[in-house]
Each structure stands twice: as C-alpha cells, then as structure tokens.
Protein backbone atom coordinates (compact mmCIF):
# COMPACT_ATOMS: atom_id res chain seq x y z
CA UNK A 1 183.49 -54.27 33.63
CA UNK A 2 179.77 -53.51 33.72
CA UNK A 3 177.79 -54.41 30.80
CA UNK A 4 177.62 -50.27 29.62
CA UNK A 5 179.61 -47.79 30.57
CA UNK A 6 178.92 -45.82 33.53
CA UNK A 7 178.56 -42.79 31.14
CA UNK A 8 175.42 -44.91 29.38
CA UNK A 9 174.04 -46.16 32.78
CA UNK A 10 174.10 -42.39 33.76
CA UNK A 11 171.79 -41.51 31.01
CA UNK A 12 169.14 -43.88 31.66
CA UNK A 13 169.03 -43.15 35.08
CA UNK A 14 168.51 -39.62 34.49
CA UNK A 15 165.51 -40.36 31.81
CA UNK A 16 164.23 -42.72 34.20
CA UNK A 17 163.65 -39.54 36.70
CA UNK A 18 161.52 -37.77 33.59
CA UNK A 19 162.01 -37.25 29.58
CA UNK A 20 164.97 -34.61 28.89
CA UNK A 21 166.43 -33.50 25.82
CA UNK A 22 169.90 -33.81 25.15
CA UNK A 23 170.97 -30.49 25.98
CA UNK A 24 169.70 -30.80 29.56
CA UNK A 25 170.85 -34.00 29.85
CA UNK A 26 174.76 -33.11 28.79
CA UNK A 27 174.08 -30.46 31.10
CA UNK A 28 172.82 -31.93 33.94
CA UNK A 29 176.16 -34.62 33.58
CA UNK A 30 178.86 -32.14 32.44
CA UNK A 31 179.75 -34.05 29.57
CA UNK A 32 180.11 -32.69 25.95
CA UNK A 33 177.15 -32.22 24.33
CA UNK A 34 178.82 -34.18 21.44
CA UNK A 35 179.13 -37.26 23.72
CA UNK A 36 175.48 -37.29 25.19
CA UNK A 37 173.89 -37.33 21.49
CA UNK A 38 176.13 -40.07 20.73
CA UNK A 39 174.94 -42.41 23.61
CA UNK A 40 171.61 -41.40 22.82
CA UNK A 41 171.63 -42.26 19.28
CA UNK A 42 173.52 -45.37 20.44
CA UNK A 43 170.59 -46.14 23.06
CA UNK A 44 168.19 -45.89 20.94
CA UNK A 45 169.50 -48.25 18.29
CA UNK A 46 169.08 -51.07 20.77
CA UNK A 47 165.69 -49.54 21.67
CA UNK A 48 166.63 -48.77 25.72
CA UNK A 49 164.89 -44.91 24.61
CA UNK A 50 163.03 -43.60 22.41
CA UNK A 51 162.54 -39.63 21.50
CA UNK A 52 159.14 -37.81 21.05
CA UNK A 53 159.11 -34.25 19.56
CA UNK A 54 157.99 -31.77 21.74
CA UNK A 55 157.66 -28.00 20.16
CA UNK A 56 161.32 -28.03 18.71
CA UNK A 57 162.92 -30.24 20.74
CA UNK A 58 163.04 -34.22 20.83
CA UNK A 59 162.34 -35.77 24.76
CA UNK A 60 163.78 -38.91 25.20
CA UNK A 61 161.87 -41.45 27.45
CA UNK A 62 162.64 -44.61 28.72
CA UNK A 63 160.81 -47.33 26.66
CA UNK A 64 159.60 -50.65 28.42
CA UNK A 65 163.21 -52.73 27.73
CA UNK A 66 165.11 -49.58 28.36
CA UNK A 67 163.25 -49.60 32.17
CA UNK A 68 163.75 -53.44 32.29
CA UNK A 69 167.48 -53.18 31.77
CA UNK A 70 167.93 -50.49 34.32
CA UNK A 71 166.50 -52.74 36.85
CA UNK A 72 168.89 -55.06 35.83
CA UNK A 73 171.72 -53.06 36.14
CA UNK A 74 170.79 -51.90 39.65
C-alpha cells in the first residue's frame, strides 16, 4: 500500500498538468463530485494544494510540498 490512495495521487497529477476546479477535475476522473471535494479539502489540510478564486470558481494549484511529494511518489 502506497502512501495515498491512488484516487489522491490521481488528483495531484492532474493539478500538476494546470489548476482545475473541482468540477472538471471529478469530471475529468469519473468519480463523484462528492468524492473529489473531499480529497481536495483533505489535500489541502496537509497543504499538497491550495485554491485561488477565479470569477466564481476556486482553482486548485499545486503548492511547492504538494509538487515535492509528487516527485516522490513517482
């Protein structure tokens, strides 16, 4: 077992590619829309993302530990 889920490991490589919002990102990994807010808000708690408004939607962004754990995980 990995140290996140695959799920989790999904989501940062997909904000690693450019900021999304959540609804593009459930979308983009067919998983509830539910689900991807909860690994996002779960993320960011250990500060792997961060979100920026933009108009009426937050972006979420990779901050500098969130990049250096990806690495790690690769």
């Amino acid at each position: 077992m990995g140290i996140i889920g695959k799920t989790k490991k999904q989501i940062l490589e997909e904000i690693s590619k450019r900021p999304v919002h959540g609804y593009q990102l459930a979308t983009t990994l067919g998983i509830p829309f539910s689900t991807a807010y909860e690994h996002l808000k779960d993320l960011q708690k250990h500060n792997l993302i961060e979100c920026k408004i933009s108009g009426r939607r937050k972006l979420y962004y990779l901050t500098d530990n969130g990049k250096i754990f990806l690495k790690l995980l690769k």
